[in-house]
C-alpha atoms as a PDB file:
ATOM      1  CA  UNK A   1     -17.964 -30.987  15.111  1.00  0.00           C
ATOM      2  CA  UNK A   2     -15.598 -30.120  12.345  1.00  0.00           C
ATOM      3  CA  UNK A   3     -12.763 -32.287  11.167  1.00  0.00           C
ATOM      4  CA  UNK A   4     -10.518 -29.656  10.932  1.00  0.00           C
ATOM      5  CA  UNK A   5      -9.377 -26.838  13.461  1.00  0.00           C
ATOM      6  CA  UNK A   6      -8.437 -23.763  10.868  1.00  0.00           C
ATOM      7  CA  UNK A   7      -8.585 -22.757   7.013  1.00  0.00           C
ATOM      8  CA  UNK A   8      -5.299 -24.031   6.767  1.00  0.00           C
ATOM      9  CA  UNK A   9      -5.993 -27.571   7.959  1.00  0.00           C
ATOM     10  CA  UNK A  10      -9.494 -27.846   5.834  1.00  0.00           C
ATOM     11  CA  UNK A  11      -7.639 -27.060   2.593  1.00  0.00           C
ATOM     12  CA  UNK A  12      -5.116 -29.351   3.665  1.00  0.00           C
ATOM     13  CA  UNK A  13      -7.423 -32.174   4.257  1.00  0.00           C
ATOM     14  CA  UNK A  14      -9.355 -31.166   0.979  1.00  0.00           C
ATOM     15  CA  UNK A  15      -6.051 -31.678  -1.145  1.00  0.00           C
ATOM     16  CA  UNK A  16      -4.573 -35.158   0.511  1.00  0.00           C
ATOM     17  CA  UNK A  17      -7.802 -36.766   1.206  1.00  0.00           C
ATOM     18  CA  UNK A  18     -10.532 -35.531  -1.492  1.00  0.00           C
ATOM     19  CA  UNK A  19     -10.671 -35.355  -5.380  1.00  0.00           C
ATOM     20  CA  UNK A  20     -13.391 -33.214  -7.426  1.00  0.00           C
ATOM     21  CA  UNK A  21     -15.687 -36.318  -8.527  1.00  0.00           C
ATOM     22  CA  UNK A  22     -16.653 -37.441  -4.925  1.00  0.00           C
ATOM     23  CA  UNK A  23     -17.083 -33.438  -3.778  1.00  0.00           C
ATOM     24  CA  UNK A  24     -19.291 -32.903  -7.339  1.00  0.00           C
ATOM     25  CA  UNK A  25     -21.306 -36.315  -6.550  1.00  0.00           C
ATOM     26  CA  UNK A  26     -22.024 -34.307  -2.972  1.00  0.00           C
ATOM     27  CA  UNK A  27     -22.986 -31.068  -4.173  1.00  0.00           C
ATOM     28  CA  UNK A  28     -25.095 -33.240  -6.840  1.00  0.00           C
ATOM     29  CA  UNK A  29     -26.693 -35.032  -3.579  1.00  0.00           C
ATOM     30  CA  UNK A  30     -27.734 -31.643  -1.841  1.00  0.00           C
ATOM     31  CA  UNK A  31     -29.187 -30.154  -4.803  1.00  0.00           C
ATOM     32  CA  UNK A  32     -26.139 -27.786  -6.359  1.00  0.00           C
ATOM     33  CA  UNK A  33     -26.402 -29.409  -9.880  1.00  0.00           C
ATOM     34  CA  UNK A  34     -24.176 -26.864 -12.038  1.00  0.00           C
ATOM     35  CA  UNK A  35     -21.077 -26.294  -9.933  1.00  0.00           C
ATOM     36  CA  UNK A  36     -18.869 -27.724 -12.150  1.00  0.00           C
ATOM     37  CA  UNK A  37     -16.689 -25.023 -14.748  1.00  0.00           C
ATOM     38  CA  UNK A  38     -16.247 -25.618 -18.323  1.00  0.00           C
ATOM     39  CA  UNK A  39     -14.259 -28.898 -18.742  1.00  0.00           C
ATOM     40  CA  UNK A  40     -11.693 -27.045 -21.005  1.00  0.00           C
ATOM     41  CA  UNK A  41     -10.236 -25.281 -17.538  1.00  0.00           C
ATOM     42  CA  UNK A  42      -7.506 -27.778 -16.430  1.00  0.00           C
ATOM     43  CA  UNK A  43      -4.100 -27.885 -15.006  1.00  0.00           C
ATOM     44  CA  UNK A  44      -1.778 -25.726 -17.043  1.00  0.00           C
ATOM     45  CA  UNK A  45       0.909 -28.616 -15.667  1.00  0.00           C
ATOM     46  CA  UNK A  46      -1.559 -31.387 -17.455  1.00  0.00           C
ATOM     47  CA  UNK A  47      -1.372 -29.478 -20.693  1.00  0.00           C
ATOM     48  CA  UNK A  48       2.676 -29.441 -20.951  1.00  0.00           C
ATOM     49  CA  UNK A  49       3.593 -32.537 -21.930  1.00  0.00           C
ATOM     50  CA  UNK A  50       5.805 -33.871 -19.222  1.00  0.00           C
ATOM     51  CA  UNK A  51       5.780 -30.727 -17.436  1.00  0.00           C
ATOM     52  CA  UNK A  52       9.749 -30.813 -17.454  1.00  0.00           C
ATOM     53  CA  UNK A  53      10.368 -27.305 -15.723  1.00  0.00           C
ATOM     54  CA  UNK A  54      10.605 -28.722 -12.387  1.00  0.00           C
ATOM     55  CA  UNK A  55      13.295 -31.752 -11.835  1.00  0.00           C
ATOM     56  CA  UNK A  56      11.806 -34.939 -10.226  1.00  0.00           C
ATOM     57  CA  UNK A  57      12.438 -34.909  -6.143  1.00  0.00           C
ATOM     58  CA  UNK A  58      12.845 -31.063  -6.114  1.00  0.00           C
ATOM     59  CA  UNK A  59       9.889 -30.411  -4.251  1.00  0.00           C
ATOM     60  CA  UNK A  60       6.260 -31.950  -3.792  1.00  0.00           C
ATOM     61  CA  UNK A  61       4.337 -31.117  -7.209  1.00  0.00           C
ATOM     62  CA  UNK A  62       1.765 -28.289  -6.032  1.00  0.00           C
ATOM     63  CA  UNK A  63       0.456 -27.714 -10.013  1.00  0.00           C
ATOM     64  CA  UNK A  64      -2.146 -30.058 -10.149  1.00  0.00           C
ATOM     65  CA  UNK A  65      -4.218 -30.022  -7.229  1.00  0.00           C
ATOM     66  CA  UNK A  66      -6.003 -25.923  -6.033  1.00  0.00           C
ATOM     67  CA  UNK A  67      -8.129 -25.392  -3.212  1.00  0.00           C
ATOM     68  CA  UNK A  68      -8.820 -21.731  -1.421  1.00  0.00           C
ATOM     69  CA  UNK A  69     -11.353 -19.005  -1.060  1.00  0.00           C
ATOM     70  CA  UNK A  70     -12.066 -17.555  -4.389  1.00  0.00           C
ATOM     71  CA  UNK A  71     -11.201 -13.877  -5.399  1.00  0.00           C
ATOM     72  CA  UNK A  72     -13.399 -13.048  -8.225  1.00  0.00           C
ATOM     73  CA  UNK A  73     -12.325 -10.949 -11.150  1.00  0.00           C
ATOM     74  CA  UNK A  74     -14.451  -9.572 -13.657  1.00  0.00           C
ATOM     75  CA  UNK A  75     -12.756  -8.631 -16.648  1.00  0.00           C
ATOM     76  CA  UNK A  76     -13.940  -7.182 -20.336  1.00  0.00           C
ATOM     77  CA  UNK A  77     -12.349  -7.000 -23.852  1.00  0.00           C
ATOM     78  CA  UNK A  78     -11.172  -3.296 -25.265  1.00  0.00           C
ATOM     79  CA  UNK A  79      -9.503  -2.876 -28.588  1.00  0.00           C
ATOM     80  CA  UNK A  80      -7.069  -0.034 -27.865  1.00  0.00           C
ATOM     81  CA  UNK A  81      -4.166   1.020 -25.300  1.00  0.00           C
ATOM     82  CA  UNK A  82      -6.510   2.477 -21.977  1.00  0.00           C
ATOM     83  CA  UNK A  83      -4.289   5.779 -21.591  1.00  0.00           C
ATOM     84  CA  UNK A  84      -5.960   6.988 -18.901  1.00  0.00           C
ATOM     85  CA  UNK A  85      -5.543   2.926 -16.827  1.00  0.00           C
ATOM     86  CA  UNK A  86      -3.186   0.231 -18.380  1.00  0.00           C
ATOM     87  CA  UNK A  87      -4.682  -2.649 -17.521  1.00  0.00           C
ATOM     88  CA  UNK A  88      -7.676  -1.582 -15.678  1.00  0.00           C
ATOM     89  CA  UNK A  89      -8.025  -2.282 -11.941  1.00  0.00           C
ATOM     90  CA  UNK A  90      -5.633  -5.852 -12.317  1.00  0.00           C
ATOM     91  CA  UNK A  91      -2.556  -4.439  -9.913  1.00  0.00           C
ATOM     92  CA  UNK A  92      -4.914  -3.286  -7.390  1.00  0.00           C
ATOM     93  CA  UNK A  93      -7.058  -6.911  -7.414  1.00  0.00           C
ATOM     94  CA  UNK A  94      -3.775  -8.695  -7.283  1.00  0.00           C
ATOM     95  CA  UNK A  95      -2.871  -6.232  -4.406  1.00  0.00           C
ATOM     96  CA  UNK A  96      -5.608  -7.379  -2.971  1.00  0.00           C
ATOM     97  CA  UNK A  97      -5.168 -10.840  -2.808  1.00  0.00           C
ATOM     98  CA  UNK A  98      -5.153 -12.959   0.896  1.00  0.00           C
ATOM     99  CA  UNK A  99      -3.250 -16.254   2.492  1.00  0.00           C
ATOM    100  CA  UNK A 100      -5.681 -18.768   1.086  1.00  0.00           C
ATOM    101  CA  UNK A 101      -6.950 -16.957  -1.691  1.00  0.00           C
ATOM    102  CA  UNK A 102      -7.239 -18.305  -5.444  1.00  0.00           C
ATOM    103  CA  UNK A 103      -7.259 -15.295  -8.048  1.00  0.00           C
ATOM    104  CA  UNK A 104     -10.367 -17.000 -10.706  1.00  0.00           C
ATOM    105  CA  UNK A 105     -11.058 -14.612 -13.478  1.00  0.00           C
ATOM    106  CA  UNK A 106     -13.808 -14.230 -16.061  1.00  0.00           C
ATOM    107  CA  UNK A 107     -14.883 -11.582 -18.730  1.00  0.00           C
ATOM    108  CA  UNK A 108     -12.189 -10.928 -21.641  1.00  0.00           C
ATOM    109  CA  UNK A 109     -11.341 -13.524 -24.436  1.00  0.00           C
ATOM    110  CA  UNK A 110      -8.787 -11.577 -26.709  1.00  0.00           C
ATOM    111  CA  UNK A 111      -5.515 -12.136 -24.576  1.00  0.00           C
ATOM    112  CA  UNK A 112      -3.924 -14.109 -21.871  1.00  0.00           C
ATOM    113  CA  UNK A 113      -5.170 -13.636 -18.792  1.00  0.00           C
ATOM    114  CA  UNK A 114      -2.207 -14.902 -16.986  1.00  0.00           C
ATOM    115  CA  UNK A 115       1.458 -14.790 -16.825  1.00  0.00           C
ATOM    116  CA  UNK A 116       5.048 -15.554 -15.221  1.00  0.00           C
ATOM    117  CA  UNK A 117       5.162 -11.681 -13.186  1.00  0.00           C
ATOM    118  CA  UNK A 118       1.036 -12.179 -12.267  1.00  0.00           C
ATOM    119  CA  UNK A 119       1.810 -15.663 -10.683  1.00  0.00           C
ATOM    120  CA  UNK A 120       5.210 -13.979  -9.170  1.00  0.00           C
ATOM    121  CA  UNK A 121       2.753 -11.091  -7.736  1.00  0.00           C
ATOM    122  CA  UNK A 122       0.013 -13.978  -6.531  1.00  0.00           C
ATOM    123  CA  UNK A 123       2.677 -15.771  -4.555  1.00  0.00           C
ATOM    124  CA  UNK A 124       4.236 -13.060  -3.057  1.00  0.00           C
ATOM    125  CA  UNK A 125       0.272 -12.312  -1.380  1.00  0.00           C
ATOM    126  CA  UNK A 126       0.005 -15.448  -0.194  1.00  0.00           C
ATOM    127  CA  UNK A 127      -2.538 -16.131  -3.178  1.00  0.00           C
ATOM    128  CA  UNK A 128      -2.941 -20.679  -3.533  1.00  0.00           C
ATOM    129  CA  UNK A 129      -3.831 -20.740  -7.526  1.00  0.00           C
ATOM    130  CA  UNK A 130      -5.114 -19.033 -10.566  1.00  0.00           C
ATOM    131  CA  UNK A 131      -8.301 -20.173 -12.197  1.00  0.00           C
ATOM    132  CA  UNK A 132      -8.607 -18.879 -15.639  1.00  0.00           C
ATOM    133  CA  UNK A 133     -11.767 -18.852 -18.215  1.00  0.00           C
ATOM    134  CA  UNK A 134      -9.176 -18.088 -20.917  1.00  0.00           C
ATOM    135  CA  UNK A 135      -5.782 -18.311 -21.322  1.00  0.00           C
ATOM    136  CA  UNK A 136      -2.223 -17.820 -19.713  1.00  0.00           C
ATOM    137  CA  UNK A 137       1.292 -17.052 -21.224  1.00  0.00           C
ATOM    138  CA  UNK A 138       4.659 -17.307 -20.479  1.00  0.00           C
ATOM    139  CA  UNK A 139       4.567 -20.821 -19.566  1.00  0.00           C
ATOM    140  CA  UNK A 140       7.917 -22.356 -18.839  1.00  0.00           C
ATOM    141  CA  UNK A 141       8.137 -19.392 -16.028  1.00  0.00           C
ATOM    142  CA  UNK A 142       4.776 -20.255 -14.584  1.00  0.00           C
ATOM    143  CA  UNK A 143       5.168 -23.846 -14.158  1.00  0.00           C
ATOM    144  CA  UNK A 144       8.736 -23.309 -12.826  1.00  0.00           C
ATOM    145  CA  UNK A 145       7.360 -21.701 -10.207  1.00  0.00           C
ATOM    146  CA  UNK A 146       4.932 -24.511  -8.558  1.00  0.00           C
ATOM    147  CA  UNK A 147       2.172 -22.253  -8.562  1.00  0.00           C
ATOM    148  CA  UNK A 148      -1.561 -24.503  -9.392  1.00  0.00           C
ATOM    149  CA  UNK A 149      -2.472 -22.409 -12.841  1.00  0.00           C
ATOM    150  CA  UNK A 150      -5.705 -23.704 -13.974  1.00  0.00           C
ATOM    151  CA  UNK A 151      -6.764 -22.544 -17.443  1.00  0.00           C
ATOM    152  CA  UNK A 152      -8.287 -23.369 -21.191  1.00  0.00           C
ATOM    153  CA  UNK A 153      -4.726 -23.435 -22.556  1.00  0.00           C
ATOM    154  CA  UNK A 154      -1.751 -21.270 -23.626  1.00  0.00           C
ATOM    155  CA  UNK A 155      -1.524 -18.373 -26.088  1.00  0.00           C
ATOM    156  CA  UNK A 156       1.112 -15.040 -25.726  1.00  0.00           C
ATOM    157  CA  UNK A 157      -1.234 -12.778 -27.054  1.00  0.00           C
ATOM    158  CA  UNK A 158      -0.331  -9.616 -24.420  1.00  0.00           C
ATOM    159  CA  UNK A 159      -3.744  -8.194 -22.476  1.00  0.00           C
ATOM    160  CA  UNK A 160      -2.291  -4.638 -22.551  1.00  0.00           C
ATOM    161  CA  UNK A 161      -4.227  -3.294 -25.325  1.00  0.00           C
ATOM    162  CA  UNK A 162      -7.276  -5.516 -25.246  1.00  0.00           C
ATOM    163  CA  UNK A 163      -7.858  -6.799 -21.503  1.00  0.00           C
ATOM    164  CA  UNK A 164      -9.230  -4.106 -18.568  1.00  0.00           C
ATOM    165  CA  UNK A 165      -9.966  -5.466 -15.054  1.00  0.00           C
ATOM    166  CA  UNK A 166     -13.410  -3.777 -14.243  1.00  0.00           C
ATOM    167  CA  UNK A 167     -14.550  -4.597 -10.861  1.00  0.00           C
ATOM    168  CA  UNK A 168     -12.968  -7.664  -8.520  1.00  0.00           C
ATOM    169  CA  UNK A 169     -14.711  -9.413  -5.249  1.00  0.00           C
ATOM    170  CA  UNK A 170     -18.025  -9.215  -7.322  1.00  0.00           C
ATOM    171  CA  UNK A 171     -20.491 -11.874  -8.831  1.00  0.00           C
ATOM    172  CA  UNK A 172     -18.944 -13.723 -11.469  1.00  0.00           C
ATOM    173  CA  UNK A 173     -20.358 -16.562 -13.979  1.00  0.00           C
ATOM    174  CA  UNK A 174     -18.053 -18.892 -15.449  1.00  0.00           C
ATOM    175  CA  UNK A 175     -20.256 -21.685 -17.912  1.00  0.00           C
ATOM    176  CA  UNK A 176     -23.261 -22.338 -15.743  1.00  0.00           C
ATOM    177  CA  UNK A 177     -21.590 -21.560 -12.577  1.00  0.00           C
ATOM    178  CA  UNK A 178     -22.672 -18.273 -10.609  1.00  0.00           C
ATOM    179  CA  UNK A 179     -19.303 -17.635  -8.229  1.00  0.00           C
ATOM    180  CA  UNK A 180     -19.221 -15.114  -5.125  1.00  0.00           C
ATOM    181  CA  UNK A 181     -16.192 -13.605  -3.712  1.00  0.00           C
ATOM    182  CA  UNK A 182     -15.314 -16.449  -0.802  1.00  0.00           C
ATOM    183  CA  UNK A 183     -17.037 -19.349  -2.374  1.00  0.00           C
ATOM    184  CA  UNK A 184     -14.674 -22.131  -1.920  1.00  0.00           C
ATOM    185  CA  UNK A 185     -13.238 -22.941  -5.369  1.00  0.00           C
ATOM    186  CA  UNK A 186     -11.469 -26.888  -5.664  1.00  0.00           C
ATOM    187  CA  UNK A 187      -9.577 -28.036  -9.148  1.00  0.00           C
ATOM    188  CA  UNK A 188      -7.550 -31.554  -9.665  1.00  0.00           C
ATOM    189  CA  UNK A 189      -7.167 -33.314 -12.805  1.00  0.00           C
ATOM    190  CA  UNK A 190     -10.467 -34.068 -13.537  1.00  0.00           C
ATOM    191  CA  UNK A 191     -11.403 -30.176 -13.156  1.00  0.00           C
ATOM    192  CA  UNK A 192     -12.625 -27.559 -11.522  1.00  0.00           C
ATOM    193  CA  UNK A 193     -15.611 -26.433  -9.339  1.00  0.00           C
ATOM    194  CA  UNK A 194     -16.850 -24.396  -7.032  1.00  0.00           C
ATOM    195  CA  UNK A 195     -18.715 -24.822  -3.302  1.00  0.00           C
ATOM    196  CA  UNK A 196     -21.164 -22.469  -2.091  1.00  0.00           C
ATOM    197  CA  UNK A 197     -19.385 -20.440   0.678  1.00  0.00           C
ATOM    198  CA  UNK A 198     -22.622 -20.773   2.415  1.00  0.00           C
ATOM    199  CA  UNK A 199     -22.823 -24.533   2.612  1.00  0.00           C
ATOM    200  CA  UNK A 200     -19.173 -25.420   2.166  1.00  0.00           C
ATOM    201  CA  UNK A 201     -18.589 -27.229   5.700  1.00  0.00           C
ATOM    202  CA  UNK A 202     -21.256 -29.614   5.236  1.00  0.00           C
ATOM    203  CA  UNK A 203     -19.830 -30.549   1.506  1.00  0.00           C
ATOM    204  CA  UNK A 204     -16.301 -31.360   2.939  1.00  0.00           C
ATOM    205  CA  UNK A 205     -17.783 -33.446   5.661  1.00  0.00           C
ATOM    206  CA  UNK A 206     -19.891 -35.199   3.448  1.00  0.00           C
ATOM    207  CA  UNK A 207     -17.502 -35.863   1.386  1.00  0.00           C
ATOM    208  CA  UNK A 208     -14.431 -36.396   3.598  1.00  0.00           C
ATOM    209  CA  UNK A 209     -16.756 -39.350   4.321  1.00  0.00           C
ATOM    210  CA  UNK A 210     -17.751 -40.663   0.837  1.00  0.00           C
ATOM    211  CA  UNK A 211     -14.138 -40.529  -0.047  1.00  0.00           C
ATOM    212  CA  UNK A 212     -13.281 -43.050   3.155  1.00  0.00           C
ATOM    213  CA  UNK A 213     -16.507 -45.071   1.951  1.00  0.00           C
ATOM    214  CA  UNK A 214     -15.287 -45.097  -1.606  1.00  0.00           C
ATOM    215  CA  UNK A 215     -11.468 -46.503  -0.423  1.00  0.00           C
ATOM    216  CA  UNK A 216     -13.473 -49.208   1.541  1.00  0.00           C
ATOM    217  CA  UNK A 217     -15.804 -50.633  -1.075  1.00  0.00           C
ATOM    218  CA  UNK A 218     -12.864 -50.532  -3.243  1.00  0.00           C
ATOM    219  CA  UNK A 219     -10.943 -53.234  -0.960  1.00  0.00           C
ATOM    220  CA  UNK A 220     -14.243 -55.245  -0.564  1.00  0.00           C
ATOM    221  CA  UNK A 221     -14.389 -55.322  -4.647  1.00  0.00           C
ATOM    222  CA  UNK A 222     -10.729 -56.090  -4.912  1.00  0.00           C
ATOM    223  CA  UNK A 223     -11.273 -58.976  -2.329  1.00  0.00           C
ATOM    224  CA  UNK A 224     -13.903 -60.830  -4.435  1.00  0.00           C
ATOM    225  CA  UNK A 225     -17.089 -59.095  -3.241  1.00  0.00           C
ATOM    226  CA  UNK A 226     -19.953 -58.926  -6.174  1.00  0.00           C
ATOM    227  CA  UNK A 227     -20.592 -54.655  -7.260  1.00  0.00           C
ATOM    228  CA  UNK A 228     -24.367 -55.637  -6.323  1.00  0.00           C
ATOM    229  CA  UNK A 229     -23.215 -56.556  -2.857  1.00  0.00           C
ATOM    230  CA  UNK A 230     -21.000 -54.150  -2.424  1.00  0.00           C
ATOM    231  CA  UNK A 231     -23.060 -51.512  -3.497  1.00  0.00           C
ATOM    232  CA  UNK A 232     -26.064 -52.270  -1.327  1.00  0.00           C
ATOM    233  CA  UNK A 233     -23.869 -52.602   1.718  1.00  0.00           C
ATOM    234  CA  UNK A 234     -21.736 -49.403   1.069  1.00  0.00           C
ATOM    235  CA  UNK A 235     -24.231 -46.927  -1.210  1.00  0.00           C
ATOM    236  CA  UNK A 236     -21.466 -45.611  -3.133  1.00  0.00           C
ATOM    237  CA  UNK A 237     -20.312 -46.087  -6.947  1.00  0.00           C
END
């Protein structure tokens, strides 16, 4: 029986109780070996140091921690204004975007792929986070806006004459990841990756429970028991 009653309660639980490590270990367990994204694709809140756009107390810190259904974008590089589409098909995917949805793009390398009126527009849809193989812009008025932007870094090069959104809810690859529309996509501090929409239950489960193992063996350790002994009584490191 599932732990949780709803989307909204299993992303809940996936933010306060898990952390990418112990969900990657579980993936690694049941055979999905390469679900990991580039390690370059972080928090754009971890890259700003001291992330001072939002005032300590103001509100709980949503920037460093994504988890949500992805909404794959497939994106390609052009070297002139596209008269006859600005932009390609990026207002419609953003349009597009569902409660519970995280907008992770792919495809283009010659602009920011992100922005302060993008993360206005994923908001407004109900959209949880942007995942980015590239860059974002603008950043003061993304991170003021406690929206989880995770991305290879910062640059304000504008994606109007060199970015075009081809096709979105499609097959993506980001590194050695393959990503479907609805896989599960989960980021933190340590990274991102990405759970098989297919087999995603049974990797929170599993790892809802490795992360309560892991908390255990921890106190054991901390009261004097051996690593030997406490691995061979627990099964976790």
């Amino acid at each position: 029986m599932a732990m949780w009653k709803n989307d909204d309660e299993m992303f809940a639980l996936m933010k306060e109780k898990l952390y990418t490590p112990v969900v990657g270990d579980i993936l690694d367990q049941m055979g999905y070996k390469h679900q990991f994204l580039p390690a370059s694709i972080r928090p754009l809140a971890a890259q700003v140091p001291t992330a001072p756009y939002i005032l300590p107390g103001e509100e709980e810190d949503k920037r460093l921690k994504v988890a949500g259904y992805a909404c794959t974008v497939l994106e390609n590089d052009v070297f002139e204004y596209p008269e006859d589409k600005p932009f390609g098909y990026m207002t419609e995917a953003l349009d597009d975007l569902k409660p519970n949805e995280i907008y992770i793009a792919t495809g283009a390398h010659n602009s920011a792929l992100w922005g302060e009126l993008l993360t206005a527009c994923g908001k407004a849809r109900g959209a949880v986070g942007a995942v980015l193989n590239g860059y974002t812009r603008d950043t003061p008025k993304v991170i003021e806006q406690n929206f989880p932007v995770f991305c290879s870094g910062t640059w304000a090069q504008d994606s109007s004459v060199r970015t075009y959104v081809f096709k979105w809810r499609c097959p993506i690859e980001i590194g050695q990841v393959t990503i479907h529309n609805g896989d599960i996509v989960f980021g933190d501090i340590d990274g991102v990756l990405i759970i098989p929409k297919d087999v995603a239950p049974e990797v929170i489960e599993k790892a809802l429970v490795k992360a309560s193992t892991e908390k255990t063996m921890r106190k054991a350790i901390e009261d004097g028991m051996m690593v030997t002994d406490a691995f061979a009584k627990f099964g976790v490191l």
